[in-house]
N, C-alpha and C. Protein backbone atom coordinates (compact mmCIF):
# COMPACT_ATOMS: atom_id res chain seq x y z
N UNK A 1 -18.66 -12.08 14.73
CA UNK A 1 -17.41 -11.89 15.47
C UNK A 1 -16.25 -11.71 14.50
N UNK A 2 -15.45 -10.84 14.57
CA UNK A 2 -14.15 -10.43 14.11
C UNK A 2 -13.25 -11.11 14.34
N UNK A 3 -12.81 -12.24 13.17
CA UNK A 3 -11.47 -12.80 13.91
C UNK A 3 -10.28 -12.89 12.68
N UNK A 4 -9.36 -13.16 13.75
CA UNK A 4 -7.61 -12.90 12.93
C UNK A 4 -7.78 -12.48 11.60
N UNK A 5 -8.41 -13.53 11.15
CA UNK A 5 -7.89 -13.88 9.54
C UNK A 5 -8.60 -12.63 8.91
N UNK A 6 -9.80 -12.10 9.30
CA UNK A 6 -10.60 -11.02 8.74
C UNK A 6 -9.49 -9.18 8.92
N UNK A 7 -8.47 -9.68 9.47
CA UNK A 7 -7.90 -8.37 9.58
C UNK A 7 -6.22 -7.94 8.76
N UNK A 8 -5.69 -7.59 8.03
CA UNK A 8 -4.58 -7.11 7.92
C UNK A 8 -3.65 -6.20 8.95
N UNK A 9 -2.29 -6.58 9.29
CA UNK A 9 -1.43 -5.74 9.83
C UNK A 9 -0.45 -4.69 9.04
N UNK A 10 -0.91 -3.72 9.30
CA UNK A 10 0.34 -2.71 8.36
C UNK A 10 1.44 -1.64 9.50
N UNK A 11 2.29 -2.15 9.47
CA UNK A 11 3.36 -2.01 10.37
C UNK A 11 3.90 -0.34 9.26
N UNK A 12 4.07 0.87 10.64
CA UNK A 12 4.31 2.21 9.67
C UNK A 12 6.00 2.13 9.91
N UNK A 13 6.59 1.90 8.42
CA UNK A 13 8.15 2.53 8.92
C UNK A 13 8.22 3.48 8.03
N UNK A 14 7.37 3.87 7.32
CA UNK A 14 7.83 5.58 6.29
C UNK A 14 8.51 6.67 6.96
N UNK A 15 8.94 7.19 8.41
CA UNK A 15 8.84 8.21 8.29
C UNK A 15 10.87 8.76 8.05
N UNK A 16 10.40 9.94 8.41
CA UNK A 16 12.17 10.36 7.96
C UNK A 16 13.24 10.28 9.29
N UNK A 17 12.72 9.57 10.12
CA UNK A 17 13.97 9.30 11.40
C UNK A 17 14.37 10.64 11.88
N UNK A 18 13.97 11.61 11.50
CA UNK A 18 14.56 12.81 11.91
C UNK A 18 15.06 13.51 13.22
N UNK A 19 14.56 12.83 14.06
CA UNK A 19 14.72 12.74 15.51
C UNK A 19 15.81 11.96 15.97
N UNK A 20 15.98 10.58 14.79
CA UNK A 20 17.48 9.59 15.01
C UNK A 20 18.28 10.03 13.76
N UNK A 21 18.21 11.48 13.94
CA UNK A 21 19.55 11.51 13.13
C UNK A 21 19.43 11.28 11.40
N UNK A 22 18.00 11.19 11.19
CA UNK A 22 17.74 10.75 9.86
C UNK A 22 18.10 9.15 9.64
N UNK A 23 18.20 8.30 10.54
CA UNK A 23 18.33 7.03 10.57
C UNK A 23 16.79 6.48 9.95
N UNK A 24 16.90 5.12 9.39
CA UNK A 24 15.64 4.47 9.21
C UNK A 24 15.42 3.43 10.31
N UNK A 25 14.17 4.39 11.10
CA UNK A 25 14.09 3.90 12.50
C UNK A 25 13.77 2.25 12.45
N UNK A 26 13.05 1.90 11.61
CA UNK A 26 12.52 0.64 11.45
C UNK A 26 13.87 -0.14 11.47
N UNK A 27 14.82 0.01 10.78
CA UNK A 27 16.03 -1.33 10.74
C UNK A 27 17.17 -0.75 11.89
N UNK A 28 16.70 0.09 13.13
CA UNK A 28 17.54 -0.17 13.86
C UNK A 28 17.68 -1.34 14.97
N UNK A 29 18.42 -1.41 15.64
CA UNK A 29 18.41 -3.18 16.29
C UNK A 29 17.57 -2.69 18.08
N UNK A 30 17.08 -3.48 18.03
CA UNK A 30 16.55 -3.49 19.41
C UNK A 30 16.32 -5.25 20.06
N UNK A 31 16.90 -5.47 20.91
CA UNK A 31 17.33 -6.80 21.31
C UNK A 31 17.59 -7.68 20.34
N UNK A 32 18.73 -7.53 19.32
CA UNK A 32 19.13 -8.68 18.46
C UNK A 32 18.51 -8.05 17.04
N UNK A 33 17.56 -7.57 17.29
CA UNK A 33 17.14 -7.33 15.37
C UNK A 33 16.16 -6.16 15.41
N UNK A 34 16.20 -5.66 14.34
CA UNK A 34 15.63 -4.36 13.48
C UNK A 34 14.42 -4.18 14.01
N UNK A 35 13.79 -2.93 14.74
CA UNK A 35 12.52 -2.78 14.95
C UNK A 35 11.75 -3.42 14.56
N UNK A 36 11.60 -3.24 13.11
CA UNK A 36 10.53 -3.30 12.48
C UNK A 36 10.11 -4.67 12.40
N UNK A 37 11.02 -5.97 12.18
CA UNK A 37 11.37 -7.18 12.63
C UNK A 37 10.88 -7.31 14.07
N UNK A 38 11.38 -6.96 15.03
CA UNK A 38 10.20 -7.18 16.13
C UNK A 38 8.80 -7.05 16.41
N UNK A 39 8.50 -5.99 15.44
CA UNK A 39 7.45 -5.51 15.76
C UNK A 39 6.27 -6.33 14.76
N UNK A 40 6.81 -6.76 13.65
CA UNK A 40 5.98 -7.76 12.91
C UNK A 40 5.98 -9.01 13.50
N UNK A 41 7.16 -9.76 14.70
CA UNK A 41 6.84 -11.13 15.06
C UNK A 41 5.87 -10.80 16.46
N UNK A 42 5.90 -9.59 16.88
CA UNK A 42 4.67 -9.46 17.79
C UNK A 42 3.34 -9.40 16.87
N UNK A 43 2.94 -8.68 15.85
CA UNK A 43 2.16 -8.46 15.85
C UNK A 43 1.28 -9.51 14.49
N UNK A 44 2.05 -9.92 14.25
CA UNK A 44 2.03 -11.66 13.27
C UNK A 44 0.89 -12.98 13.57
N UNK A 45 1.16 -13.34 14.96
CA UNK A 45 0.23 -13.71 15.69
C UNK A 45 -1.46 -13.35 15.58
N UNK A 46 -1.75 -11.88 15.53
CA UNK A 46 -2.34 -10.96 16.44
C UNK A 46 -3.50 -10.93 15.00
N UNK A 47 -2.72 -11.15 13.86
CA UNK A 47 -3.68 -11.10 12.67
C UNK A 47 -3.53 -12.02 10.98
N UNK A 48 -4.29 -11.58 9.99
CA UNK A 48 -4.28 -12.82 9.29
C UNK A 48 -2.65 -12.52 8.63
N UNK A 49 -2.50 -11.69 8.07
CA UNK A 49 -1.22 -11.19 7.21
C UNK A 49 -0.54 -9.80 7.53
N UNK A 50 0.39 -9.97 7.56
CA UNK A 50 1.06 -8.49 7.87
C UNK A 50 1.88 -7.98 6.24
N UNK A 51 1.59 -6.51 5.89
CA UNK A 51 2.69 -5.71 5.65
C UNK A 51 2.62 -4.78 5.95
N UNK A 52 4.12 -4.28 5.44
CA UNK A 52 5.04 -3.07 5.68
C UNK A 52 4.67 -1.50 4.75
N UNK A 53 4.77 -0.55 5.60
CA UNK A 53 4.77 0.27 5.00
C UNK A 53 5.90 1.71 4.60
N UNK A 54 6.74 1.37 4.03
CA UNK A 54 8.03 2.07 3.91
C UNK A 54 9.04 2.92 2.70
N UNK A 55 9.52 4.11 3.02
CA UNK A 55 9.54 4.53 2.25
C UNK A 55 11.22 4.54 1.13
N UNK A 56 11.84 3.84 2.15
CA UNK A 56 13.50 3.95 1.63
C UNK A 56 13.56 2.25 2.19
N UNK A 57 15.37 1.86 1.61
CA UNK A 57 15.59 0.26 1.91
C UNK A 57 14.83 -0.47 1.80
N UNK A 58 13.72 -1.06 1.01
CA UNK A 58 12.72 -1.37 0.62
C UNK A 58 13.10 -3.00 0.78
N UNK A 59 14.42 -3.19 0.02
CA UNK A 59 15.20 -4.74 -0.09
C UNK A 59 15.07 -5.17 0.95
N UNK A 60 15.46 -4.09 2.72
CA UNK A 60 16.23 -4.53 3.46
C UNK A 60 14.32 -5.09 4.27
N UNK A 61 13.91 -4.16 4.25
CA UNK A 61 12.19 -4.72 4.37
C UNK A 61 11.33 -5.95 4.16
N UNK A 62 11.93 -6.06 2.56
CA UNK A 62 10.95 -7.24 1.52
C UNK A 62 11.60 -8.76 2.51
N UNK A 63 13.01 -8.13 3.15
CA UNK A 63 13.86 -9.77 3.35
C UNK A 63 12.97 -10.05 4.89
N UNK A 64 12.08 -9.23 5.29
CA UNK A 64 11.20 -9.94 6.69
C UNK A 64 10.41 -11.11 5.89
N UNK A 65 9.88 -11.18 4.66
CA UNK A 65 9.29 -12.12 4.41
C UNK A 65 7.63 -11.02 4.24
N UNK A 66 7.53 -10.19 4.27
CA UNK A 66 6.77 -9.04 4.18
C UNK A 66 6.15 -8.47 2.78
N UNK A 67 4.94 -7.82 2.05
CA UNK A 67 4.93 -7.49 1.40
C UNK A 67 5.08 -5.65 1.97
N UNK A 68 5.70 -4.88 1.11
CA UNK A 68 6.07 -3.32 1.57
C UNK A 68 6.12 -3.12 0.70
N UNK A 69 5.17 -1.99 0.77
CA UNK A 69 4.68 -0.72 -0.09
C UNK A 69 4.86 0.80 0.63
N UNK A 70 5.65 1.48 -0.56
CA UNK A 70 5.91 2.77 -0.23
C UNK A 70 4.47 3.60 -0.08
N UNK A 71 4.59 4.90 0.71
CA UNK A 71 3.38 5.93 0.43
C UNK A 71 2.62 6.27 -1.02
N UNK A 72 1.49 6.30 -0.99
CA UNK A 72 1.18 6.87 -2.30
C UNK A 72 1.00 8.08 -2.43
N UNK A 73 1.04 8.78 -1.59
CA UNK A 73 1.61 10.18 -1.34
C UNK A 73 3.14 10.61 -1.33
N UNK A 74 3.39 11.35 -1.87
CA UNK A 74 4.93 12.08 -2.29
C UNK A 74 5.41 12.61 -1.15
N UNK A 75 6.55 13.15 -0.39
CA UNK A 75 7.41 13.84 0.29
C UNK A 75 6.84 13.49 1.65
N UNK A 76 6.58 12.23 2.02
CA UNK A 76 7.18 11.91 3.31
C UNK A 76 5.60 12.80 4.18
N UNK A 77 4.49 12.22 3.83
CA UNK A 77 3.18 13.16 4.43
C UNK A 77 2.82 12.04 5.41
N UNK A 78 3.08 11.43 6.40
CA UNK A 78 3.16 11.29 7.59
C UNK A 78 2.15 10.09 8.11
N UNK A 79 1.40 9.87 8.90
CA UNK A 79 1.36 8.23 8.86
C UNK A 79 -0.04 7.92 8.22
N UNK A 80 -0.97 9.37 8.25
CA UNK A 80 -2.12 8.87 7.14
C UNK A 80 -1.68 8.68 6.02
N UNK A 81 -0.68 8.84 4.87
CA UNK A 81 -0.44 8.79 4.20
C UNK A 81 -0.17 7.18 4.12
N UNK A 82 0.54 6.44 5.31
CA UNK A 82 0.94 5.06 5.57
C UNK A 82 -0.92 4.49 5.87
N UNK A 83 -1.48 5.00 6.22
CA UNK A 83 -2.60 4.27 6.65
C UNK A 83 -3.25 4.16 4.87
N UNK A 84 -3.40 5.17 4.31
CA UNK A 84 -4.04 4.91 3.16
C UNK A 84 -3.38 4.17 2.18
N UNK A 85 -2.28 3.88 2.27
CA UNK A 85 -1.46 2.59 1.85
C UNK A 85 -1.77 1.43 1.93
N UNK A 86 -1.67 1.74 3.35
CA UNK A 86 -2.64 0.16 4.08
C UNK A 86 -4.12 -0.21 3.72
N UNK A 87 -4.51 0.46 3.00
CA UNK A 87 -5.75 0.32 2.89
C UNK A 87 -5.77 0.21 1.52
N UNK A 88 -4.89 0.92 0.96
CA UNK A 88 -5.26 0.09 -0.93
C UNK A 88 -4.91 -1.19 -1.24
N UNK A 89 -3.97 -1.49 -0.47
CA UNK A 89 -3.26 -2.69 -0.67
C UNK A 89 -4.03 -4.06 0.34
N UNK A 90 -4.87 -3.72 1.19
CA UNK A 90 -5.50 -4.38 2.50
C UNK A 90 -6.12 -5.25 1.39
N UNK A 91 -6.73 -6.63 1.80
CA UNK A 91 -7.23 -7.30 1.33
C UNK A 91 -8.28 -7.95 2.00
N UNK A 92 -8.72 -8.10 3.15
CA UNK A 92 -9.43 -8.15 4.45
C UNK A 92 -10.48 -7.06 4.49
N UNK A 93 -11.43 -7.15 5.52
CA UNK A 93 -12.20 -6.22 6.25
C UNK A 93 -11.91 -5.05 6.80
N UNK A 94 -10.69 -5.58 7.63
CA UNK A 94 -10.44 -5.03 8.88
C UNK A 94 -8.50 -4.40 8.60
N UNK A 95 -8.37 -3.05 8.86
CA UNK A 95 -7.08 -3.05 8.47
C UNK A 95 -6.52 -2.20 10.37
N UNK A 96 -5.53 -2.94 10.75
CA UNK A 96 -4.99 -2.41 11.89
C UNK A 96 -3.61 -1.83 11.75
N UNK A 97 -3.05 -1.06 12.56
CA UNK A 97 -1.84 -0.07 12.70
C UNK A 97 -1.26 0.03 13.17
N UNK A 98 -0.19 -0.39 13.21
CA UNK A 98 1.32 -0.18 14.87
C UNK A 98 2.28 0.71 14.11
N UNK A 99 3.01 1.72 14.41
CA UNK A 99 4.34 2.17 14.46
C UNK A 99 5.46 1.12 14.56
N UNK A 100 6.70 1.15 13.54
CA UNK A 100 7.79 0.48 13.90
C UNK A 100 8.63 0.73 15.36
N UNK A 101 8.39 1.93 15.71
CA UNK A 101 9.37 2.60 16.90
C UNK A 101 8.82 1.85 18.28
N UNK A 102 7.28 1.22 18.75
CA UNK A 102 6.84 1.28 19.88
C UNK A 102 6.73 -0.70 20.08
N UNK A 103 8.26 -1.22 20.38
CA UNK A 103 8.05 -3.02 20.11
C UNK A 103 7.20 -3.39 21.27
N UNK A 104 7.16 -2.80 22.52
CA UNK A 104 6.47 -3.25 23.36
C UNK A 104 4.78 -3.24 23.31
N UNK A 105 4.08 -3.10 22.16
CA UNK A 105 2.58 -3.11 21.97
C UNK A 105 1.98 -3.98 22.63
N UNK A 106 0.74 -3.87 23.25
CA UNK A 106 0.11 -5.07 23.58
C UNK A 106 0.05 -6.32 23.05
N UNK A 107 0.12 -7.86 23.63
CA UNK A 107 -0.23 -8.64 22.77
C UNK A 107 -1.26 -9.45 22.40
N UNK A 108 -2.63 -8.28 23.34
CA UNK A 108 -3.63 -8.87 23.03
C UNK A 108 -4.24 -6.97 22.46
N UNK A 109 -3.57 -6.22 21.73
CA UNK A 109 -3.87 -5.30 21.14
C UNK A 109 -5.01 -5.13 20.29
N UNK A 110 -4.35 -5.98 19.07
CA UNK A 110 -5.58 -6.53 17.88
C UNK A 110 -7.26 -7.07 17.93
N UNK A 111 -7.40 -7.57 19.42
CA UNK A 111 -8.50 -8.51 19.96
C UNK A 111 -9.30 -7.20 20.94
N UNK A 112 -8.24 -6.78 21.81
CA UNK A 112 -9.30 -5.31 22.20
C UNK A 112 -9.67 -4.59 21.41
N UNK A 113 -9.06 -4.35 20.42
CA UNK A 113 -9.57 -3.21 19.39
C UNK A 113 -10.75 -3.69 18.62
N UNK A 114 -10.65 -4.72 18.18
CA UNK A 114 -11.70 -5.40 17.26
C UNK A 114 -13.14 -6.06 18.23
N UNK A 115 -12.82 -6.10 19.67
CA UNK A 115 -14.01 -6.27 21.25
C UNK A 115 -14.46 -5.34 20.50
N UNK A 116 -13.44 -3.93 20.67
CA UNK A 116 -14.53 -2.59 20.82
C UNK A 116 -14.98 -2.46 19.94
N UNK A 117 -14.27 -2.26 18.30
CA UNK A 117 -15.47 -1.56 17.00
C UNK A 117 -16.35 -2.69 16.78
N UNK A 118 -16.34 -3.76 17.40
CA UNK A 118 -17.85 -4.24 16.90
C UNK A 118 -18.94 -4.10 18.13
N UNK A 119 -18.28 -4.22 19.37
CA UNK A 119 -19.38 -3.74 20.22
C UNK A 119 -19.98 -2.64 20.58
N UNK A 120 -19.43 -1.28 19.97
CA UNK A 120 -20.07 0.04 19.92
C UNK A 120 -20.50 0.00 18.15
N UNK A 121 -20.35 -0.84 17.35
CA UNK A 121 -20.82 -0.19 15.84
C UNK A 121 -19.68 0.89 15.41
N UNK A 122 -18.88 0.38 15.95
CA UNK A 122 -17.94 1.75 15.38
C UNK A 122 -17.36 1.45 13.68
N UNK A 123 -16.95 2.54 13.38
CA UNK A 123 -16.08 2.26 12.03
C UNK A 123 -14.56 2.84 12.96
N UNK A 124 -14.02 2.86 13.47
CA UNK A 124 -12.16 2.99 13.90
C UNK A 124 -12.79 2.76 15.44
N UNK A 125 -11.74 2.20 15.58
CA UNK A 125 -10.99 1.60 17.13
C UNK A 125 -9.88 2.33 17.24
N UNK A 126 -9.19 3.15 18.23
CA UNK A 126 -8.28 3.63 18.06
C UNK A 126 -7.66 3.50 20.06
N UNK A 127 -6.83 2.92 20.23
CA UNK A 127 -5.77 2.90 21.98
C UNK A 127 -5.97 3.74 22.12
N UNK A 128 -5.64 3.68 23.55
CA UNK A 128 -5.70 5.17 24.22
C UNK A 128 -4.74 4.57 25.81
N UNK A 129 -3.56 5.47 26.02
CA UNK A 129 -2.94 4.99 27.32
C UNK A 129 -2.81 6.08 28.07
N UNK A 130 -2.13 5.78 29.40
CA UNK A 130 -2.01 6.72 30.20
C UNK A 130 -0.52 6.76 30.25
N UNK A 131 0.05 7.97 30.16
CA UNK A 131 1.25 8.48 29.75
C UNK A 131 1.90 9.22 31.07
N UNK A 132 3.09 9.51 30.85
CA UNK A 132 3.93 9.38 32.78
C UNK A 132 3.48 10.54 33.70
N UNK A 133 2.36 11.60 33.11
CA UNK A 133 1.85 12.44 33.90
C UNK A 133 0.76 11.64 34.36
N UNK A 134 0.64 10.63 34.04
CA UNK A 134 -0.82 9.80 34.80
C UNK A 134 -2.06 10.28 33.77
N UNK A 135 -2.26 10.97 32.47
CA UNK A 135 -3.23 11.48 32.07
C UNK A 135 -3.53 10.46 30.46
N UNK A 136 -4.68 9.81 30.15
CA UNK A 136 -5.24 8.85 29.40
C UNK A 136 -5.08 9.72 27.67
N UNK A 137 -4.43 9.11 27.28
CA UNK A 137 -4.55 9.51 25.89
C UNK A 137 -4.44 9.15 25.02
N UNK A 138 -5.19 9.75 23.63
CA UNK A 138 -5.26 8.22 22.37
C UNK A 138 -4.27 8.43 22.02
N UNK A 139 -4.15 6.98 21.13
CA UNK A 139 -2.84 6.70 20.45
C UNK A 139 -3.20 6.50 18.93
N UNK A 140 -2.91 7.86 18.46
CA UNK A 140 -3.75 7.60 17.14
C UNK A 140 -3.16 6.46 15.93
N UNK A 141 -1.58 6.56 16.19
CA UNK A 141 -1.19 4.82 15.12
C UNK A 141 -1.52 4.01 15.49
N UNK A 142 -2.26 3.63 16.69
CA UNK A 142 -2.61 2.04 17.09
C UNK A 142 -4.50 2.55 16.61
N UNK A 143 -4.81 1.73 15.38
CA UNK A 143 -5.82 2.11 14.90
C UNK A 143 -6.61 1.06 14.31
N UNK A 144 -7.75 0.65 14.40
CA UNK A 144 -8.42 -0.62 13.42
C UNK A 144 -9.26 -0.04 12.68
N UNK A 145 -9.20 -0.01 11.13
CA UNK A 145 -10.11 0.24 10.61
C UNK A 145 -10.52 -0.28 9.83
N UNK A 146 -11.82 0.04 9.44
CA UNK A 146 -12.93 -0.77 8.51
C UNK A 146 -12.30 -0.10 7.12
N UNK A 147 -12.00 -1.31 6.44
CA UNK A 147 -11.41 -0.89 4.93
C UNK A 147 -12.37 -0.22 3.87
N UNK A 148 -13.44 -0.32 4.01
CA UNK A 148 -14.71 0.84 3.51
C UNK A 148 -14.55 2.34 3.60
N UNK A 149 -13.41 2.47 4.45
CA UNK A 149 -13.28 4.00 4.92
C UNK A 149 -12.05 4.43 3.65
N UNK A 150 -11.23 3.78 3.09
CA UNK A 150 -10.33 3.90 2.21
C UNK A 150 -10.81 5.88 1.00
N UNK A 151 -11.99 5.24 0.54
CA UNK A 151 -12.57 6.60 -0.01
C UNK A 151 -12.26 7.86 1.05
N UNK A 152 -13.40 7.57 2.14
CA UNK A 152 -13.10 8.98 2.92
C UNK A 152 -11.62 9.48 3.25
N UNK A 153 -10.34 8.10 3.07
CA UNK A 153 -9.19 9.26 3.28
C UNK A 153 -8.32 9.76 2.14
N UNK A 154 -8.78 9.06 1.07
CA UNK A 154 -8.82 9.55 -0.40
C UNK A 154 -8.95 10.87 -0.86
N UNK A 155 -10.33 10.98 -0.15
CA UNK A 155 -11.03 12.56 0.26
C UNK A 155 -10.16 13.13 0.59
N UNK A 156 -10.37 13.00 1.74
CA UNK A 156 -9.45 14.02 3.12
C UNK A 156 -7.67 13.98 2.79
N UNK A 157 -7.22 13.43 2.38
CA UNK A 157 -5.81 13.54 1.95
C UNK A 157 -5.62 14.28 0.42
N UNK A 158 -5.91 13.95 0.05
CA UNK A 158 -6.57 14.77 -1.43
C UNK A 158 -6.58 16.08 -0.96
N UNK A 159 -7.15 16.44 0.04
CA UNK A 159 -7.67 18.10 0.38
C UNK A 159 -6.50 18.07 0.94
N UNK A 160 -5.78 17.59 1.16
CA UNK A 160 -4.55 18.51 2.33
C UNK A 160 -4.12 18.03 3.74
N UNK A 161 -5.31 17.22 3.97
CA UNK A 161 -5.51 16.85 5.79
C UNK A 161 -4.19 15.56 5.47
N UNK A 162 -3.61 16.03 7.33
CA UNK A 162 -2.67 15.38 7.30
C UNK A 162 -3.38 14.64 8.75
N UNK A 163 -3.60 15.35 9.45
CA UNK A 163 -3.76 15.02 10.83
C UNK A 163 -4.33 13.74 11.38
N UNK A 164 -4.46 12.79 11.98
CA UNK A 164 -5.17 11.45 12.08
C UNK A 164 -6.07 11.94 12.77
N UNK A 165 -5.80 12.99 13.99
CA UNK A 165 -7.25 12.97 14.92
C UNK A 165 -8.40 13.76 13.72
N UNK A 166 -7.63 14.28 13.36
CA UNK A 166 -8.59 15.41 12.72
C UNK A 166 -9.64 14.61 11.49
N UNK A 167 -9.07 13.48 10.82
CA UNK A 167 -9.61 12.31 9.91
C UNK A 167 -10.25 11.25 10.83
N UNK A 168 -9.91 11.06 12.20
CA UNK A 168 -10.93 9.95 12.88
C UNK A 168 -12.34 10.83 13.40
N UNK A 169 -12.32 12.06 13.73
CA UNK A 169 -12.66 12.81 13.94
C UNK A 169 -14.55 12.93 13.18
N UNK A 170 -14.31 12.61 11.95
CA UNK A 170 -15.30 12.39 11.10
C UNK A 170 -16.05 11.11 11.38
N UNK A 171 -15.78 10.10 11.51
CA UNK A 171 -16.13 8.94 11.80
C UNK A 171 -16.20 8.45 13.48
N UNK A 172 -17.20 7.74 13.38
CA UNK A 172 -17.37 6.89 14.60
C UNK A 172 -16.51 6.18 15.06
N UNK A 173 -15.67 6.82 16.03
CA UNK A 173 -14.24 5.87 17.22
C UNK A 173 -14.55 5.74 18.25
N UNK A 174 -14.14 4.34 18.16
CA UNK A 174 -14.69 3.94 19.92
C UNK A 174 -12.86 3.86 20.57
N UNK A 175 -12.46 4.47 21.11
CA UNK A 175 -11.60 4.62 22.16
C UNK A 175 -11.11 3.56 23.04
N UNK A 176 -10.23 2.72 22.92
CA UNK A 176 -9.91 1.47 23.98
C UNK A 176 -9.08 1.98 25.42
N UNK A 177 -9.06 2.11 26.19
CA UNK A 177 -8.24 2.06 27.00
C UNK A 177 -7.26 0.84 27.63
N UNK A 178 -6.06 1.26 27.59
CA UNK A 178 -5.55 0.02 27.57
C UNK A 178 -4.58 0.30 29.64
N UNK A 179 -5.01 0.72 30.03
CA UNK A 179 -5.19 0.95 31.04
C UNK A 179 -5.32 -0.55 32.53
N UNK A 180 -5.97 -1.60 31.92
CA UNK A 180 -5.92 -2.54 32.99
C UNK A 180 -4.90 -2.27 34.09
N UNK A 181 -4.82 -3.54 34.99
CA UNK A 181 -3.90 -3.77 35.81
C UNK A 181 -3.62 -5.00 35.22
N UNK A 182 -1.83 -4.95 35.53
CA UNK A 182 -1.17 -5.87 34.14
C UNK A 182 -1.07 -5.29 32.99
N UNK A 183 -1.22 -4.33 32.59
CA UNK A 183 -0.77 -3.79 31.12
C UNK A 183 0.56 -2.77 31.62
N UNK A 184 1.20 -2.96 30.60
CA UNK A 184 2.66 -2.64 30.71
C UNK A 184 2.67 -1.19 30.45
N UNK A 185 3.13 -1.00 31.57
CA UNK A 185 2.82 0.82 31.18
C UNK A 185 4.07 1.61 30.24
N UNK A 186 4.83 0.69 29.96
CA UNK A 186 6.06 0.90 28.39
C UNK A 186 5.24 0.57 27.37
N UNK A 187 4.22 0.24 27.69
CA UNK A 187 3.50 -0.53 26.31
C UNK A 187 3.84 0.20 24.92
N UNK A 188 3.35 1.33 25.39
CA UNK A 188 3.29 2.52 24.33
C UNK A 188 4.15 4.12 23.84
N UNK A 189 5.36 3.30 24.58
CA UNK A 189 6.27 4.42 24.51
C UNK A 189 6.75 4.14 23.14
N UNK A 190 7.35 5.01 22.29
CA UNK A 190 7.94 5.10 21.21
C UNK A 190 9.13 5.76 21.46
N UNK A 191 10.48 4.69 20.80
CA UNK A 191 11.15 5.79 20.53
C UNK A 191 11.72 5.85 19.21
N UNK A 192 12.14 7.05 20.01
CA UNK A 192 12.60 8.51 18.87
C UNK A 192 13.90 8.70 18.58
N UNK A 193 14.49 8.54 20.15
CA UNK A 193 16.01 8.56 19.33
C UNK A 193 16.60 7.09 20.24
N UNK A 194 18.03 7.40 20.00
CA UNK A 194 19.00 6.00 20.07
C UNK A 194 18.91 5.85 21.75
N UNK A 195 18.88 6.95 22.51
CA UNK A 195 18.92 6.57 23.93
C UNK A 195 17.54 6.13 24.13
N UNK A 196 16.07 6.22 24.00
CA UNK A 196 15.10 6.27 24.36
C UNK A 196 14.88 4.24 23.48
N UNK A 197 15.51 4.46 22.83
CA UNK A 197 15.41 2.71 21.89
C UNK A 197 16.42 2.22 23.70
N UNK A 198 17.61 2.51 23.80
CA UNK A 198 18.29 1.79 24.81
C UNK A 198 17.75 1.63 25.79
N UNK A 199 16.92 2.29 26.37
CA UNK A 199 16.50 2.49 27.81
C UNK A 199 15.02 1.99 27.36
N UNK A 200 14.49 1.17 26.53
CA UNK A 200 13.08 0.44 26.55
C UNK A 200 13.84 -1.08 26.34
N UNK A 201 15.31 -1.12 25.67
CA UNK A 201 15.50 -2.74 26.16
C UNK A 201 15.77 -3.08 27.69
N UNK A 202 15.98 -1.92 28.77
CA UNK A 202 16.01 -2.24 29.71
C UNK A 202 14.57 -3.29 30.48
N UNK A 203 14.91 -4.02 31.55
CA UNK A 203 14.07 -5.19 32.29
C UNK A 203 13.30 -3.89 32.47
N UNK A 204 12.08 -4.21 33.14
CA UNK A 204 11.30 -2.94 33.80
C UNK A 204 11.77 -3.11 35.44
């Protein structure tokens, strides 16, 4: 059985905010404090150690109490680039994935994902929700993976591949649906810009 302590959290704030204006989405405030700050005291709980993965304000990062590490890839190459971060630096088995932008994640996220890749044999666990057309779809940053896979994205990033589906794609994913009744159907919204952050602190 897969538990807490066997897994690392790597929370993605690399990217270029470009959608907020070039803001660094991670330290904007969402009920009282900085995304990215929320999104590590949710997801803190959920596993043995969390860090950060980020590419600018690094100071303003390190002060969560966090270890953060920039991309090891150059010019901002997008969240595999953050996943293979997470994975040199992982120290665990098991390395899992949230976005800074999406605070409402499940908070039994970490525990479905890790049900599923050990009960199908999988190597990645990857969410999957149903989005406001009513239609089920993965969520490729909410991801658990087996830190053995580190080589294959070594590989595949090396060659060029940016894409996550296109790198889970190779490997055995078992698909979670997070779908229940009782799961928050904001669960998995992200946002992007400053109105879409305002209108997810709203009550539901």
């Amino acid at each position: 059985m897969i538990e807490r302590t066997d897994i690392t959290g790597l929370i993605l704030a690399g990217g270029r905010g470009s959608r907020m204006g070039g803001a660094d989405k991670g330290l904007q405030n969402f009920r009282g404090m900085p995304l990215a700050l929320q999104t590590m005291m949710r997801l803190a709980p959920q596993v043995g150690e969390v860090i950060i993965n980020a590419n600018r304000n690094l100071s303003a990062y390190e002060s969560f109490g966090a270890q953060v590490w920039p991309d090891a890839i150059s010019d901002y190459a997008g969240p595999l680039a953050g996943f293979l971060t997470g994975l040199e630096h992982c120290e665990t088995d098991y390395l899992v994935t949230v976005p800074c932008d999406t605070p409402l994640f499940p908070v039994d996220l970490v525990e479905r994902l890790a049900s599923a890749i050990e009960a199908d044999g999988a190597e990645i666990a990857m969410a999957a929700a149903r989005e406001t057309d009513g239609e089920l779809r993965t969520q490729p940053v909410f991801c658990l993976l087996r830190r053995e896979l580190m080589e294959s994205l070594v590989s595949f990033t090396h060659g060029g591949g940016r894409k996550i589906d296109a790198w889970t794609a190779l490997h055995k994913t078992s698909v979670v649906p997070f779908d229940r009744e009782g799961d928050d159907p904001r669960a998995f919204f992200n946002a992007n810009t400053v109105s879409e952050l305002h209108q997810l602190e709203q009550p539901k």
